[in-house]
Protein backbone atom coordinates (compact mmCIF):
# COMPACT_ATOMS: atom_id res chain seq x y z
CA UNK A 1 -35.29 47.74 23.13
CA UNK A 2 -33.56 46.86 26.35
CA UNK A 3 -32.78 42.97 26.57
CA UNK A 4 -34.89 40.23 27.87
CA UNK A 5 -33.35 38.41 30.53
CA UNK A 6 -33.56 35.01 30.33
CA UNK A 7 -33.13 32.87 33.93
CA UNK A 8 -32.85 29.20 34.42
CA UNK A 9 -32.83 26.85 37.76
CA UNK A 10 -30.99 24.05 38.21
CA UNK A 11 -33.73 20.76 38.23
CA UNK A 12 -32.64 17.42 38.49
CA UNK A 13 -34.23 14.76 36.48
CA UNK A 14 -34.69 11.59 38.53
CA UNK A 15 -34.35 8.81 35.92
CA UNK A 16 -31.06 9.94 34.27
CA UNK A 17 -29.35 12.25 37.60
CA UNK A 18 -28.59 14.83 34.74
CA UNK A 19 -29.10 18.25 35.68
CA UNK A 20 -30.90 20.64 33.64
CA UNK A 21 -32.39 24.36 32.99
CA UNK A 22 -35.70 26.02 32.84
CA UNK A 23 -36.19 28.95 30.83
CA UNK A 24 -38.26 32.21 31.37
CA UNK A 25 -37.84 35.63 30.55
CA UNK A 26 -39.25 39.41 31.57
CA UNK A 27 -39.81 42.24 28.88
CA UNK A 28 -38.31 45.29 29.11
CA UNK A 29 -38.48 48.85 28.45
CA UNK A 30 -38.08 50.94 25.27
CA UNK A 31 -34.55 52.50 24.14
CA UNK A 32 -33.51 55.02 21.59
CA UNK A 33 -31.00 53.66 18.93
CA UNK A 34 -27.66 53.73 18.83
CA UNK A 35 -25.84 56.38 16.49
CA UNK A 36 -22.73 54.95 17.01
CA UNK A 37 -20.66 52.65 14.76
CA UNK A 38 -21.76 48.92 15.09
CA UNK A 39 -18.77 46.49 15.76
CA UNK A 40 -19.33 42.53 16.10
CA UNK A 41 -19.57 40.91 19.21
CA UNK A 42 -16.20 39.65 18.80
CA UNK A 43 -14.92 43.29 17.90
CA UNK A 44 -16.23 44.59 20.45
CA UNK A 45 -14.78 41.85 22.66
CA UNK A 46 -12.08 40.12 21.46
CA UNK A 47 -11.93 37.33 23.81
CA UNK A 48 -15.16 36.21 22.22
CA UNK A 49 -12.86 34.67 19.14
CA UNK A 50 -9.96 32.82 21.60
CA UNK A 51 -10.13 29.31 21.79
CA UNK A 52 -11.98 28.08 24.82
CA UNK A 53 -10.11 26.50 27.34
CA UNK A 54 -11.12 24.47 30.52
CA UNK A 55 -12.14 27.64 32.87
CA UNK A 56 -14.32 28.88 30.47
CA UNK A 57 -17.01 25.79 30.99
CA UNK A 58 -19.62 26.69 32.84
CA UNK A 59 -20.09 25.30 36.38
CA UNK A 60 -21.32 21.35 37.04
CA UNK A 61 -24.90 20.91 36.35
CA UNK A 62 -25.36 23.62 33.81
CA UNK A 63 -26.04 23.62 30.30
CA UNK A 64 -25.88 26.01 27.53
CA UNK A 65 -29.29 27.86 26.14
CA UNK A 66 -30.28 27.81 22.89
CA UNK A 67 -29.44 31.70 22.15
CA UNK A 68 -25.99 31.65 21.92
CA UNK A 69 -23.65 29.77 20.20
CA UNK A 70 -21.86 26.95 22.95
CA UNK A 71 -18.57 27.43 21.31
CA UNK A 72 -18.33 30.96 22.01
CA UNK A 73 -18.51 31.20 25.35
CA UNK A 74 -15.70 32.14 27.72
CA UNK A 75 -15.69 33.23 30.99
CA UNK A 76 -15.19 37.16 31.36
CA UNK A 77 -14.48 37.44 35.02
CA UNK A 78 -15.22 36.18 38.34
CA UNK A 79 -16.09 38.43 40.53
CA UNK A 80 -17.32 38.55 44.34
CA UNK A 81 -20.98 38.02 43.60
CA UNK A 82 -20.45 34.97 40.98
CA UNK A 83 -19.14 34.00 38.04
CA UNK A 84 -20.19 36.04 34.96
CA UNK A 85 -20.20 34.58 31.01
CA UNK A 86 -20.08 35.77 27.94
CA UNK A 87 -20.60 34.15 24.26
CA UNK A 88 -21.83 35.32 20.82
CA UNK A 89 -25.63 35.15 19.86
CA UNK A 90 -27.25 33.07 17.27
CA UNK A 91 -28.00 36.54 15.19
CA UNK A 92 -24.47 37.85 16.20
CA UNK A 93 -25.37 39.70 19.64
CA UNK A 94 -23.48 39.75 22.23
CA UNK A 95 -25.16 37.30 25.21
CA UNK A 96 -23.31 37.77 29.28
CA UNK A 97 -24.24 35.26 31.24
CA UNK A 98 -24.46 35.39 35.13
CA UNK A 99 -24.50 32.57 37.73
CA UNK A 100 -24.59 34.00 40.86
CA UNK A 101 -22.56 33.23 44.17
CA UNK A 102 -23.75 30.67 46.49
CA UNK A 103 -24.77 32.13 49.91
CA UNK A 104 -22.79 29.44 51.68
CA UNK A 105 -19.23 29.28 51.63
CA UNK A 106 -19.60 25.32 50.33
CA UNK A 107 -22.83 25.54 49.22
CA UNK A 108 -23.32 24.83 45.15
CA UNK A 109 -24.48 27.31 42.00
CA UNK A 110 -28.03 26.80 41.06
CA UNK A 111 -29.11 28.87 39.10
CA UNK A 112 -28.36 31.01 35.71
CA UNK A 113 -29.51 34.52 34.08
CA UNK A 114 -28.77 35.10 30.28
CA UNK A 115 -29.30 38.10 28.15
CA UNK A 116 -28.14 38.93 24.53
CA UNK A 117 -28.56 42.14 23.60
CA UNK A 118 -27.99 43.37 19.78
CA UNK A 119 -24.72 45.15 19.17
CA UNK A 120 -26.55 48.35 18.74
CA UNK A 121 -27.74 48.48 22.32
CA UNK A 122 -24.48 47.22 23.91
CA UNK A 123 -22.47 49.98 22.33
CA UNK A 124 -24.73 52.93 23.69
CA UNK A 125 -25.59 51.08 26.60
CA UNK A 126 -23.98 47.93 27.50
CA UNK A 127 -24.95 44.91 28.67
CA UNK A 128 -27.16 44.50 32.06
CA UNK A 129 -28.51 41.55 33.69
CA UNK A 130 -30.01 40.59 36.94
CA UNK A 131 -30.49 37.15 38.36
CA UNK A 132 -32.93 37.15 41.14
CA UNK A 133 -31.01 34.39 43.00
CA UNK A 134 -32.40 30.67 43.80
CA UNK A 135 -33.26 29.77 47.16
CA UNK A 136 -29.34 29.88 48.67
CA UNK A 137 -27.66 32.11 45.95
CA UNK A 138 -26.85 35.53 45.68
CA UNK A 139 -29.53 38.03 44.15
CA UNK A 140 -27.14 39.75 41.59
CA UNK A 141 -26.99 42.57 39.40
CA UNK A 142 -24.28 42.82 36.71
CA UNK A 143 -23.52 45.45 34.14
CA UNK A 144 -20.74 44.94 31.07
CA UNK A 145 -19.88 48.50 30.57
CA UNK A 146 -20.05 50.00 26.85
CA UNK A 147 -16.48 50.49 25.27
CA UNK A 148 -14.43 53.47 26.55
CA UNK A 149 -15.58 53.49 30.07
CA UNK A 150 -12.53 53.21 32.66
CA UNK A 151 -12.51 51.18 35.55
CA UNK A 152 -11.45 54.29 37.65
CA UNK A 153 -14.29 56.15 35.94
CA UNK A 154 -16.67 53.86 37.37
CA UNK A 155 -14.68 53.69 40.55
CA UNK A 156 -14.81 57.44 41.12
CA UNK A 157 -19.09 57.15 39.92
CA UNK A 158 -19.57 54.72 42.57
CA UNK A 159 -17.48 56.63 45.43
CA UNK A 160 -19.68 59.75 45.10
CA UNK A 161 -22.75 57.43 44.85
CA UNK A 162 -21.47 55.82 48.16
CA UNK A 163 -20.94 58.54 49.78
CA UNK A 164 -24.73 59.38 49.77
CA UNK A 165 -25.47 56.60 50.99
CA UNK A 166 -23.22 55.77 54.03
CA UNK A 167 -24.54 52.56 54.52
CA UNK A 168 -23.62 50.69 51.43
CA UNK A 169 -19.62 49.55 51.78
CA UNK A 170 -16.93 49.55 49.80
CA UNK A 171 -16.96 46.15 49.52
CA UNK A 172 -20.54 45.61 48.64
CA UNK A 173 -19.88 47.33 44.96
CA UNK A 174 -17.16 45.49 42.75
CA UNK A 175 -15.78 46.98 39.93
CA UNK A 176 -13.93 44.50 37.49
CA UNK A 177 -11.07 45.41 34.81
CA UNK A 178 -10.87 42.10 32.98
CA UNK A 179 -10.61 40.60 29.04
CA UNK A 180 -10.79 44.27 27.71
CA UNK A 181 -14.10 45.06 29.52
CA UNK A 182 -15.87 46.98 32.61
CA UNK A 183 -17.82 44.81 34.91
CA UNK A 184 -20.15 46.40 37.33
CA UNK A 185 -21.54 43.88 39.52
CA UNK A 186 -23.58 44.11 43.48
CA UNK A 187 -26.61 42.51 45.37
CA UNK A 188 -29.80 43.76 43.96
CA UNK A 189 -30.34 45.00 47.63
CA UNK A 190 -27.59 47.58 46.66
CA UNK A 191 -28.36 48.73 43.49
CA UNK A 192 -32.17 48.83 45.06
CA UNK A 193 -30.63 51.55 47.62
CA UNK A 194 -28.28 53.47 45.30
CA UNK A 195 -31.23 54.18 42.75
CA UNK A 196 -30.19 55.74 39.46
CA UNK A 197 -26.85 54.64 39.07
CA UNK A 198 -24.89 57.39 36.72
CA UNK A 199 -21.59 57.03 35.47
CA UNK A 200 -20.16 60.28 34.88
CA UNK A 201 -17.73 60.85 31.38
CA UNK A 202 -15.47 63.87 31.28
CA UNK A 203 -15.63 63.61 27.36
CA UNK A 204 -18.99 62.65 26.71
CA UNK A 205 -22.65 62.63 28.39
CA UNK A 206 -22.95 60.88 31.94
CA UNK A 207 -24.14 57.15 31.19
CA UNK A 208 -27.22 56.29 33.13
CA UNK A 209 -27.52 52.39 33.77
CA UNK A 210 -30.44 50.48 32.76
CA UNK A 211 -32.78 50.32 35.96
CA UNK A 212 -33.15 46.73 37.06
CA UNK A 213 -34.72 46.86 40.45
């Protein structure tokens, strides 16, 4: 089963100024299993057992959800779109995080998208999430790559995608090589307008992304 995504707003609470989230979620479409071998989350990602250090706390105002486990969680990359979690889940998955870029140059994060998919799916699939944006934040759409995927393998995927669609810039797709992982990360405007988004393997079948538009 693809991943719920779980999203949560910033709300302040008037008598104590503390800042809080609120939790939803959407359900998702069925998946075949994974025949692959099953690693941990922290095999699969070994940055998931370092010690956390100051960059890896999550933005002012935030707080950590109840699916994952706090002490886990490090920060995988920042990219142009936001900043972009990840941190082992209470039954061992492996959870990404997302909080989205502000729209304004000063303006502040406000809201949050988690998912935690089992180990199963995030080695045939990987890990996607999309945060629909609060009222002055990016609308964002990330993918964690499985293991084995290239940056310039999803470089060269998104140039041929790109250049069927001549209005989508360079700059408008970012593809991250950071902590041992892939990140695939644009506006939901773009991925809306690219479609289908296929990563193409020369020594395996092409990898079709989770649709999340």
């Amino acid at each position: 089963m693809m991943p719920k995504a779980h999203l949560g707003k910033i709300a302040a609470l008037t008598l104590t100024g503390l800042l809080s989230l609120n939790a939803c979620s959407a359900s998702a479409p069925q998946t075949e299993e994974s025949s692959l071998p099953v690693p941990s989350a922290e095999e699969f990602l070994p940055l998931l057992a370092q010690t956390q250090s100051d960059g890896d706390k999550l933005p002012e105002g935030f707080e950590d959800t109840d699916s994952y486990d706090a002490q886990t969680r490090h920060l995988l990359a920042t990219s142009d779109f936001g900043k972009h979690y990840v941190a082992v889940g209470n039954e061992g998955q492996l959870c990404m995080v997302t909080i989205p870029k502000p729209e304004q140059k000063d303006g502040d994060f406000e809201i949050a998208g988690t998912t935690c998919p089992t180990m199963d799916y995030v080695v045939e699939n990987g890990v996607p999430l999309k945060v629909d944006g609060g009222e002055n934040s990016l609308e964002v759409v990330t993918y964690l790559l499985p293991a084995g995927i290239s940056s310039v393998t999803v470089e060269n995927s998104m140039t041929g995608l790109r250049a069927e669609h001549p209005d989508i810039k360079a700059e408008d797709i970012q593809v991250i090589s950071e902590n041992d992982a892939v990140l695939l990360v644009m506006e939901e405007a773009t991925a809306k307008e690219l479609g289908t988004i296929t990563i193409n393997r020369s020594e395996a079948d092409p990898l079709v992304l989770a649709s999340l538009t």
